[in-house]
PDB file of N, CA and C in Angstrom:
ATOM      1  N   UNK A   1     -47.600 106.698-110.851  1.00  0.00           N
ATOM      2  CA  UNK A   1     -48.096 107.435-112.002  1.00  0.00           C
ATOM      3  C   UNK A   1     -49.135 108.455-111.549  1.00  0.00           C
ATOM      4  N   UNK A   2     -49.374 109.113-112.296  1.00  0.00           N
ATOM      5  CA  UNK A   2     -50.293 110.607-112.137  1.00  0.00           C
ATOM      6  C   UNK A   2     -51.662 109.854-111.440  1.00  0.00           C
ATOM      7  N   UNK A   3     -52.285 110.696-110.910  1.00  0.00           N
ATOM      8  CA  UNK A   3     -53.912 109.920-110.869  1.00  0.00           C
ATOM      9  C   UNK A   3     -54.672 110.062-111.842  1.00  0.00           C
ATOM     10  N   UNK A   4     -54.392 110.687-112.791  1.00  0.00           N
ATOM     11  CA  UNK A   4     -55.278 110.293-114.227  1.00  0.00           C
ATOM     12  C   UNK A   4     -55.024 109.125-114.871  1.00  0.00           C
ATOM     13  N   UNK A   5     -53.710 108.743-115.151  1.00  0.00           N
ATOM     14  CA  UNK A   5     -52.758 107.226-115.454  1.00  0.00           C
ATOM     15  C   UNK A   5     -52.377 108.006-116.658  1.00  0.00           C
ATOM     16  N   UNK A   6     -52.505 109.174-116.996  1.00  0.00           N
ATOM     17  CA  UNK A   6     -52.000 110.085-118.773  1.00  0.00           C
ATOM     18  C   UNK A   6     -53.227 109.749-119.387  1.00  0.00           C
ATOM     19  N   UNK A   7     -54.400 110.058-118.793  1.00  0.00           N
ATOM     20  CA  UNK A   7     -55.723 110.281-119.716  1.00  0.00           C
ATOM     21  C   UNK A   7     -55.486 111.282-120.492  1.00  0.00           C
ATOM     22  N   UNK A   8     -55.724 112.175-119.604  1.00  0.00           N
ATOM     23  CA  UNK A   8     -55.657 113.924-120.154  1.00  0.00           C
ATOM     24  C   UNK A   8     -54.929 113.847-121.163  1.00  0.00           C
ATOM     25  N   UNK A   9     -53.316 113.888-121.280  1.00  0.00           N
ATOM     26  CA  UNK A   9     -52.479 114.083-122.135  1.00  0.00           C
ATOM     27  C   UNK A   9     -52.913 113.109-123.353  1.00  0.00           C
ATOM     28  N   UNK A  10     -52.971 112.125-123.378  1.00  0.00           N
ATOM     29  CA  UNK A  10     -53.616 111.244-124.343  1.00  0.00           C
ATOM     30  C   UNK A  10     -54.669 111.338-125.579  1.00  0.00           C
ATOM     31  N   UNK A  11     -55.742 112.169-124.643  1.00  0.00           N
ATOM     32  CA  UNK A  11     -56.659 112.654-124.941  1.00  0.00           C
ATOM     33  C   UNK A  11     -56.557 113.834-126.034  1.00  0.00           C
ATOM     34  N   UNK A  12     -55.870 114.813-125.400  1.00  0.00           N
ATOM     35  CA  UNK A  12     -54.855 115.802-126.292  1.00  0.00           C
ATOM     36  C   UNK A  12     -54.195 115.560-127.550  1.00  0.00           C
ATOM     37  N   UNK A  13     -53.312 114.256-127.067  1.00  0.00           N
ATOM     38  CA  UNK A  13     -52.750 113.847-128.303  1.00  0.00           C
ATOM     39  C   UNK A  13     -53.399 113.191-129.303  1.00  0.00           C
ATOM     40  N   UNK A  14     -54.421 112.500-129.189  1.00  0.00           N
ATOM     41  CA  UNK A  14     -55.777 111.771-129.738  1.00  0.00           C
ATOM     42  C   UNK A  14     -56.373 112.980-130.854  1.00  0.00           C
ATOM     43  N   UNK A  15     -56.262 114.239-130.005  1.00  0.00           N
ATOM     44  CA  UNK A  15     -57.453 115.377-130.872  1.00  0.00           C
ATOM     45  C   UNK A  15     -56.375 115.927-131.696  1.00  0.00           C
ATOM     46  N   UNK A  16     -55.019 116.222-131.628  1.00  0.00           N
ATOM     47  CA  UNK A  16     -54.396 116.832-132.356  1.00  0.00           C
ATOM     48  C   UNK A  16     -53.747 115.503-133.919  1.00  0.00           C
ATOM     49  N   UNK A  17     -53.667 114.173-133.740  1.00  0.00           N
ATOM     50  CA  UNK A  17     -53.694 113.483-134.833  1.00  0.00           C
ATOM     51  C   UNK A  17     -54.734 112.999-135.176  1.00  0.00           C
ATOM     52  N   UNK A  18     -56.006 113.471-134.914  1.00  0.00           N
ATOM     53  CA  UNK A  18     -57.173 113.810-135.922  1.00  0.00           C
ATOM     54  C   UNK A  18     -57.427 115.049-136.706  1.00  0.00           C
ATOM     55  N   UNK A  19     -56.841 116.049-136.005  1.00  0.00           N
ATOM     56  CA  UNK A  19     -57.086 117.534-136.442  1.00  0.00           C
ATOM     57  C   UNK A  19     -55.753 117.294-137.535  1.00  0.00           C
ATOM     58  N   UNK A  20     -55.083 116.830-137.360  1.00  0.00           N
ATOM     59  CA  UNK A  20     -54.040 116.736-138.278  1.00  0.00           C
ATOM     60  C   UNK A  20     -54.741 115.677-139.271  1.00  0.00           C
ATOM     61  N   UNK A  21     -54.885 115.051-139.468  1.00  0.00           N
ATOM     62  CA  UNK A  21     -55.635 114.406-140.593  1.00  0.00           C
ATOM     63  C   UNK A  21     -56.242 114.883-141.974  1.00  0.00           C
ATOM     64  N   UNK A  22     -56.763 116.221-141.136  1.00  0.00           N
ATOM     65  CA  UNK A  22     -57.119 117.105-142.275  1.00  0.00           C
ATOM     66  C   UNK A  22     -56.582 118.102-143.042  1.00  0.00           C
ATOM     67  N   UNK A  23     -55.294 118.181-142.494  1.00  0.00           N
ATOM     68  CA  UNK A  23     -54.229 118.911-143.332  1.00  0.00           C
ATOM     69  C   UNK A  23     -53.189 117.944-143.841  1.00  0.00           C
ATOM     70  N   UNK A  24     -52.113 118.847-144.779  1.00  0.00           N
ATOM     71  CA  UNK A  24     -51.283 118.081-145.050  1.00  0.00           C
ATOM     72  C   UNK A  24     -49.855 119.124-144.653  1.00  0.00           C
ATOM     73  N   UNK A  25     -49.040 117.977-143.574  1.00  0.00           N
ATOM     74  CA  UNK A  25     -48.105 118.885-142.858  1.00  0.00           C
ATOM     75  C   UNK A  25     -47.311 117.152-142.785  1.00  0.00           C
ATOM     76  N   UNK A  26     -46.045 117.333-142.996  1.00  0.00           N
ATOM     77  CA  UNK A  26     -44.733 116.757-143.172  1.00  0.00           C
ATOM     78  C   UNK A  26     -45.181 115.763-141.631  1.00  0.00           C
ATOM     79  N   UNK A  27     -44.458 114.480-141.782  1.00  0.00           N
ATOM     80  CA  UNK A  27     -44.277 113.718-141.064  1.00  0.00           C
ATOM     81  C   UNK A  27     -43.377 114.127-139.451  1.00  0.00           C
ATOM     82  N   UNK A  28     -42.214 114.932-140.039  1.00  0.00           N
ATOM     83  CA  UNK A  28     -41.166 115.475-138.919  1.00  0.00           C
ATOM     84  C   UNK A  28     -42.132 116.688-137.932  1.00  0.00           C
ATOM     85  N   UNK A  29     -42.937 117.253-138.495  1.00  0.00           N
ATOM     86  CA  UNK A  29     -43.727 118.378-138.061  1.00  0.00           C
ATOM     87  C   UNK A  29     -44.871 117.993-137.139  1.00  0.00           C
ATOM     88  N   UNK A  30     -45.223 116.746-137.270  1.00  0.00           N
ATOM     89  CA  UNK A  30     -46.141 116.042-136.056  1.00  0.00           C
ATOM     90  C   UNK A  30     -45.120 115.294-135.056  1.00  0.00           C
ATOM     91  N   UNK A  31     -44.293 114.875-135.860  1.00  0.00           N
ATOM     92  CA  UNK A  31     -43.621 114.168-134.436  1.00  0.00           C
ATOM     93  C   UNK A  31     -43.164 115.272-133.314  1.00  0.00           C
ATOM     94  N   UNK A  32     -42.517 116.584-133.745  1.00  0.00           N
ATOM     95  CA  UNK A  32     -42.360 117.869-133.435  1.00  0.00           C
ATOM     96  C   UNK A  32     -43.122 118.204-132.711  1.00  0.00           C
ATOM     97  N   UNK A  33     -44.486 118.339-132.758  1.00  0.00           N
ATOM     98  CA  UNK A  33     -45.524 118.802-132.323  1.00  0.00           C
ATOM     99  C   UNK A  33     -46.347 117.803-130.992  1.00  0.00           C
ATOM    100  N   UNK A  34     -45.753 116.856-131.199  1.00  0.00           N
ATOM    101  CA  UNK A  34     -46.011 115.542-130.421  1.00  0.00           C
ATOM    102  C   UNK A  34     -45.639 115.449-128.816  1.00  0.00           C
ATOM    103  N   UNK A  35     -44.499 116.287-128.939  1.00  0.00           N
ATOM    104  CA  UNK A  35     -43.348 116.107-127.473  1.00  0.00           C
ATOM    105  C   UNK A  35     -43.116 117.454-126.790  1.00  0.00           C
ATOM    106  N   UNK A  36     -43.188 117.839-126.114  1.00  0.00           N
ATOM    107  CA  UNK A  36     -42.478 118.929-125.659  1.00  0.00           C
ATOM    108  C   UNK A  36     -41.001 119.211-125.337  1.00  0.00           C
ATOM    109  N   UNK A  37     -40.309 120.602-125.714  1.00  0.00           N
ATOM    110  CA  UNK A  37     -39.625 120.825-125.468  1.00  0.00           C
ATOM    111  C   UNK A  37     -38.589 120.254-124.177  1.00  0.00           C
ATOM    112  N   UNK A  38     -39.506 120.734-123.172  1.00  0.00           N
ATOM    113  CA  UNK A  38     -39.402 120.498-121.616  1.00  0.00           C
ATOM    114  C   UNK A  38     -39.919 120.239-120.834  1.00  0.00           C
ATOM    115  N   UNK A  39     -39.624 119.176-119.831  1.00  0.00           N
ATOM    116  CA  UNK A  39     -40.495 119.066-118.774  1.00  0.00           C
ATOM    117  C   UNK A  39     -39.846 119.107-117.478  1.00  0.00           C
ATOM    118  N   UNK A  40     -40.439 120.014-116.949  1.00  0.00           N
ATOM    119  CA  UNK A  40     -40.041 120.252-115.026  1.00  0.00           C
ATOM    120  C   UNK A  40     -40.666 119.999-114.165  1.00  0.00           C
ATOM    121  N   UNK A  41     -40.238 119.045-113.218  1.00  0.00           N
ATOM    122  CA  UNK A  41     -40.559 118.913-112.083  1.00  0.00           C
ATOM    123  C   UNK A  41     -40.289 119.295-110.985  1.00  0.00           C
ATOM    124  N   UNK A  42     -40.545 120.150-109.734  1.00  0.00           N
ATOM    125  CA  UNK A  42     -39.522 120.331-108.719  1.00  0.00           C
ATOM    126  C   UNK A  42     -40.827 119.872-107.343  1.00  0.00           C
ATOM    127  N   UNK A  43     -39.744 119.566-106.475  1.00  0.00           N
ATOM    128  CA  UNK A  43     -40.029 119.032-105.273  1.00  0.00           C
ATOM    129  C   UNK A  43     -39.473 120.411-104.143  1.00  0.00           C
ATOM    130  N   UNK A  44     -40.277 121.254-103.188  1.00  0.00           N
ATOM    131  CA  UNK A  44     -40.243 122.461-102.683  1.00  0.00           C
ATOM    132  C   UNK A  44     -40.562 122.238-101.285  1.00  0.00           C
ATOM    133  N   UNK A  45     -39.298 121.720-100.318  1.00  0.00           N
ATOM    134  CA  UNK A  45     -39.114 121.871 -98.771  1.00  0.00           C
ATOM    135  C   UNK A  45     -39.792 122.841 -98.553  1.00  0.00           C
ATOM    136  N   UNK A  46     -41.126 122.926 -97.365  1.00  0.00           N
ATOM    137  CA  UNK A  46     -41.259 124.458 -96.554  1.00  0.00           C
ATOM    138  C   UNK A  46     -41.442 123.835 -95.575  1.00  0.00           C
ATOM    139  N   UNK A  47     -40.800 124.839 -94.607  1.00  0.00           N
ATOM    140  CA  UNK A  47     -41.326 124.206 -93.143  1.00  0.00           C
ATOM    141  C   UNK A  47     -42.334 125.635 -92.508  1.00  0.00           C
ATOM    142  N   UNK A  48     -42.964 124.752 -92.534  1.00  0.00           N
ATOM    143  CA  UNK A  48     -44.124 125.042 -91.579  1.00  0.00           C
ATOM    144  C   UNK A  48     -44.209 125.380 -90.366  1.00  0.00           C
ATOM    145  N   UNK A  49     -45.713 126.761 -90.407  1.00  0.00           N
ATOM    146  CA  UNK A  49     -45.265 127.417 -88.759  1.00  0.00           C
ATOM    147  C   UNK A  49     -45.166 126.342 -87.488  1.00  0.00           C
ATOM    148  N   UNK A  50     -45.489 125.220 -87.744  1.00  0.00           N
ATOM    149  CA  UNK A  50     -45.860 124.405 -86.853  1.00  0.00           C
ATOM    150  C   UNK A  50     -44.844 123.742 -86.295  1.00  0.00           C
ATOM    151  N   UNK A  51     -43.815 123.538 -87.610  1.00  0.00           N
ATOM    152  CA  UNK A  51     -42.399 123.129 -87.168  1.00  0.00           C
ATOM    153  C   UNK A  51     -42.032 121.765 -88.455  1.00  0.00           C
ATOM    154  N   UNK A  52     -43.249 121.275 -88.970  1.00  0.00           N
ATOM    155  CA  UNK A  52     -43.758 119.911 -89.514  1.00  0.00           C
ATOM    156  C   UNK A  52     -42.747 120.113 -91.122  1.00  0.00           C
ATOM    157  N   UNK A  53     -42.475 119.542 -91.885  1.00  0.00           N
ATOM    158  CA  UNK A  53     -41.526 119.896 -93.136  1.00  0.00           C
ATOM    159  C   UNK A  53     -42.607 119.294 -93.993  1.00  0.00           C
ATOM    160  N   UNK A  54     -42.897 119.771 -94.926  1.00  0.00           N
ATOM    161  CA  UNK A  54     -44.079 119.421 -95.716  1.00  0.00           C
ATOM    162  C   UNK A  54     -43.105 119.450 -97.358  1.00  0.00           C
ATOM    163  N   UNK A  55     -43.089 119.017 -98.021  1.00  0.00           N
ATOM    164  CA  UNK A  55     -42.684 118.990-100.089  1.00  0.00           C
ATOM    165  C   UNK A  55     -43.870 119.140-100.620  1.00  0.00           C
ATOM    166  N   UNK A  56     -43.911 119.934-101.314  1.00  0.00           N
ATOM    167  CA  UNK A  56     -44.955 120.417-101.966  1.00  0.00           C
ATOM    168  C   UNK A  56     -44.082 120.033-103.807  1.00  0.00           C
ATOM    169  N   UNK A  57     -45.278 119.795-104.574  1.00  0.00           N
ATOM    170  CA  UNK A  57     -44.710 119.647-105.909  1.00  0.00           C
ATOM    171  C   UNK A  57     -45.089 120.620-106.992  1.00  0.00           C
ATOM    172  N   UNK A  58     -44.026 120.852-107.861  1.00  0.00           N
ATOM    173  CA  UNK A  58     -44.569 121.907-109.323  1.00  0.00           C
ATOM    174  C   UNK A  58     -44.238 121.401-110.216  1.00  0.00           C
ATOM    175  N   UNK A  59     -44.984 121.756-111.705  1.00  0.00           N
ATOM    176  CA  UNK A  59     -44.614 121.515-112.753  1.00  0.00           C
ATOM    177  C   UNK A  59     -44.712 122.398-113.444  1.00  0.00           C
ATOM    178  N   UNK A  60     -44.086 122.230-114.755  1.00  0.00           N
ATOM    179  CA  UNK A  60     -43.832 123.169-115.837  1.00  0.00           C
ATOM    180  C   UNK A  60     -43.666 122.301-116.862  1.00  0.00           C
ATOM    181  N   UNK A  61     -44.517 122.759-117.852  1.00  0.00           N
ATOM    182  CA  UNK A  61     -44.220 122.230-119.451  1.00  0.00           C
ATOM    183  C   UNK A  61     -44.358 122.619-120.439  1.00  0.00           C
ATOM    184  N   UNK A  62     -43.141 122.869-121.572  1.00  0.00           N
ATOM    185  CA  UNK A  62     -43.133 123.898-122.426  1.00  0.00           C
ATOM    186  C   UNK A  62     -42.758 123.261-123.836  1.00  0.00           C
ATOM    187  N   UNK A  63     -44.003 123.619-124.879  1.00  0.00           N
ATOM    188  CA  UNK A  63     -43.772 122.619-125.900  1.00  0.00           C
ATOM    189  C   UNK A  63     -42.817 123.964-127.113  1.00  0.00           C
ATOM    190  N   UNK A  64     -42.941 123.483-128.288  1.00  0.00           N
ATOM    191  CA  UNK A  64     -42.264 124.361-129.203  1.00  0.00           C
ATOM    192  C   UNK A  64     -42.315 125.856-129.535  1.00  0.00           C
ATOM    193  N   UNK A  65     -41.067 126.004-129.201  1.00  0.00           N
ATOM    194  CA  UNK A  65     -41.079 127.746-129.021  1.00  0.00           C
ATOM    195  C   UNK A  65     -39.847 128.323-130.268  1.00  0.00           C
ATOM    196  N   UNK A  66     -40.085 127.633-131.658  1.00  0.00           N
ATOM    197  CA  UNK A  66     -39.276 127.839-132.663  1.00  0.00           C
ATOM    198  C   UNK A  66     -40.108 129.578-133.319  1.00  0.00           C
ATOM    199  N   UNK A  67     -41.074 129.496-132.773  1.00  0.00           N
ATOM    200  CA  UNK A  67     -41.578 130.775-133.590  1.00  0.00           C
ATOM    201  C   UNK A  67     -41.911 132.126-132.079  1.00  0.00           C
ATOM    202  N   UNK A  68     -41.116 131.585-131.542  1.00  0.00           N
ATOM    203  CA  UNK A  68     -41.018 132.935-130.238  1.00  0.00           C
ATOM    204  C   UNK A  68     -40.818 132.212-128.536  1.00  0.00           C
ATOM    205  N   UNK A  69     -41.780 133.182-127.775  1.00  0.00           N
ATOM    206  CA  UNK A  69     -42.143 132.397-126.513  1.00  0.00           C
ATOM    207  C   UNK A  69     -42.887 131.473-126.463  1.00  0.00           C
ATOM    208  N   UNK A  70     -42.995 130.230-125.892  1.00  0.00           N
ATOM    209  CA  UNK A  70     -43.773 129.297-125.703  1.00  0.00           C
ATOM    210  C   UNK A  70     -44.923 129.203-125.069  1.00  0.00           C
ATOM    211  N   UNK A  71     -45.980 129.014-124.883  1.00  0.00           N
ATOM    212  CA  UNK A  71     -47.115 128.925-124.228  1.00  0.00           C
ATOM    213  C   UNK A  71     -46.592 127.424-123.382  1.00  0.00           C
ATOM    214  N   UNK A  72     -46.999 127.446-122.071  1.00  0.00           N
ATOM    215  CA  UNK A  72     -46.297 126.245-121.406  1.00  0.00           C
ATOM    216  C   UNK A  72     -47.663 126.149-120.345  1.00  0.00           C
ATOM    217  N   UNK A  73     -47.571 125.410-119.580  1.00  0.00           N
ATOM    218  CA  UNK A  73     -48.762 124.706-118.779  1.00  0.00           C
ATOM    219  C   UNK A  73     -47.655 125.134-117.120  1.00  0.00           C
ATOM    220  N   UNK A  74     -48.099 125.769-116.016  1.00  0.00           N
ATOM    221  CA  UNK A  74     -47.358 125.648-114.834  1.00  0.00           C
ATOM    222  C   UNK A  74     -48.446 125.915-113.901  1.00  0.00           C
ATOM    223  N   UNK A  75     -48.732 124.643-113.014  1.00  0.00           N
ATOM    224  CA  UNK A  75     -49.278 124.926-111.787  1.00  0.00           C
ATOM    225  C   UNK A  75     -48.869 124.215-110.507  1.00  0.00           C
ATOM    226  N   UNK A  76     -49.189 125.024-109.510  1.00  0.00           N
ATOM    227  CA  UNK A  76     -48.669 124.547-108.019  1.00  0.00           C
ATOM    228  C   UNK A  76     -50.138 124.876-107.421  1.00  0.00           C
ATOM    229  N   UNK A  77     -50.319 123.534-107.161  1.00  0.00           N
ATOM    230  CA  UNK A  77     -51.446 122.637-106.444  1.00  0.00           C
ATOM    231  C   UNK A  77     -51.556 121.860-106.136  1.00  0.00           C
ATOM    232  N   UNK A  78     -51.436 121.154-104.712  1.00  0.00           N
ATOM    233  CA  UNK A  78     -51.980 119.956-104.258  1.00  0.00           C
ATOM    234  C   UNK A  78     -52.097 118.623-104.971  1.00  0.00           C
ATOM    235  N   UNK A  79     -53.182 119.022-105.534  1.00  0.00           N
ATOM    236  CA  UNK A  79     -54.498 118.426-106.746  1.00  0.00           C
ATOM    237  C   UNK A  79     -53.984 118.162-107.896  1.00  0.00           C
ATOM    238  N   UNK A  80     -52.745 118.729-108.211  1.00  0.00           N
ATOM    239  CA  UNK A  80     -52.199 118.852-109.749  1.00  0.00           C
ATOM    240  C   UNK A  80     -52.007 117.874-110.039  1.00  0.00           C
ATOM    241  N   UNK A  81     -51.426 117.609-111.474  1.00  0.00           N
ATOM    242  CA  UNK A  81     -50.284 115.926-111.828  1.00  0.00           C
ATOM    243  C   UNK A  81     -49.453 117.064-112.925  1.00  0.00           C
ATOM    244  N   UNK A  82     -48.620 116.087-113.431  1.00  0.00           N
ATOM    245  CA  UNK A  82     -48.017 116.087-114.551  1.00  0.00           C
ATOM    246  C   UNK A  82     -48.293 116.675-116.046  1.00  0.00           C
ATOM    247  N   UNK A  83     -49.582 115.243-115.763  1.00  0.00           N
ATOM    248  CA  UNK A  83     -50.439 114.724-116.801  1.00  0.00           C
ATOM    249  C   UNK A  83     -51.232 116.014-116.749  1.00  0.00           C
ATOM    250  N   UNK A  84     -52.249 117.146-116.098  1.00  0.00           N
ATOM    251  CA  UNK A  84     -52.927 118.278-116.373  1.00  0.00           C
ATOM    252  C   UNK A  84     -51.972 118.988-116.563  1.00  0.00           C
ATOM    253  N   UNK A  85     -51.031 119.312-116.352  1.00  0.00           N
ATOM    254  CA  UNK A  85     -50.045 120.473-116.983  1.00  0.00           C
ATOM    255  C   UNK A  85     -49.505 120.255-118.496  1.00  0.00           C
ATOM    256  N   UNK A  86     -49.236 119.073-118.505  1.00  0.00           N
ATOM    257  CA  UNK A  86     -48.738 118.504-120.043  1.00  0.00           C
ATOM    258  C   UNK A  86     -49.467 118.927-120.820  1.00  0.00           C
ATOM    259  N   UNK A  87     -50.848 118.341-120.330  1.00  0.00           N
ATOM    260  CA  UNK A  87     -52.034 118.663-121.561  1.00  0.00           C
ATOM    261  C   UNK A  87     -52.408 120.244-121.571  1.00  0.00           C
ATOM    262  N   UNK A  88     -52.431 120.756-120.581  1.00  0.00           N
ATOM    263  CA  UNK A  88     -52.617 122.368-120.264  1.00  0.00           C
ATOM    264  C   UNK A  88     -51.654 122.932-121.500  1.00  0.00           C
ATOM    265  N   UNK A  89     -50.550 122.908-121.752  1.00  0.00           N
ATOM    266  CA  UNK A  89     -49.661 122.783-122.673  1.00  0.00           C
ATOM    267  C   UNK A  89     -49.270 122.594-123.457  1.00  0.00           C
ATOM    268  N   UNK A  90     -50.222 121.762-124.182  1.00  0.00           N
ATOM    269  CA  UNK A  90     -49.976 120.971-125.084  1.00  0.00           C
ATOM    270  C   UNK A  90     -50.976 121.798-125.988  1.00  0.00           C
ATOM    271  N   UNK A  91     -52.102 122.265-125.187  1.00  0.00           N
ATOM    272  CA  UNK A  91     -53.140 122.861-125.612  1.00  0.00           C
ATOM    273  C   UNK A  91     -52.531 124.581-126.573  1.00  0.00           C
TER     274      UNK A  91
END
């Protein structure tokens, strides 16, 4: 699992069914809002000047894009998880 364990994303989802609390928006429209569209993972062979084959990892996550382009979460870093792009995204 991520090294956060899905804090982040959690956390996210925590603030958006409180912020929802205070409106009134259909049951189907949070669950909607709940999941993302998509989620990508890719795993990226480079070999190195050294000769050494290193995988490097990316993500991408793209929640509802019924009203155009999506705002999506994508970073390639080391350091990254899942779980910060999800929520990056979610945001």
């Amino acid at each position: 699992m991520d090294k956060t364990n899905g804090q982040l994303f959690l956390d996210a989802s925590h603030r958006l069914t409180t912020a929802l609390g205070h409106v009134k928006l259909p049951e189907d429209v949070l669950e909607t809002l709940k999941y993302p569209k998509a989620l990508l993972r890719v795993s990226i062979p480079v070999r190195m000047d050294n000769g050494e084959l290193k995988i490097f990892q990316g993500y991408r996550v793209r929640y509802d894009d019924s009203r155009g382009p999506a705002k999506g979460g994508v970073r390639y870093h080391p350091g990254v998880s899942m779980d910060e792009v999800q929520s990056l995204a979610f945001g």
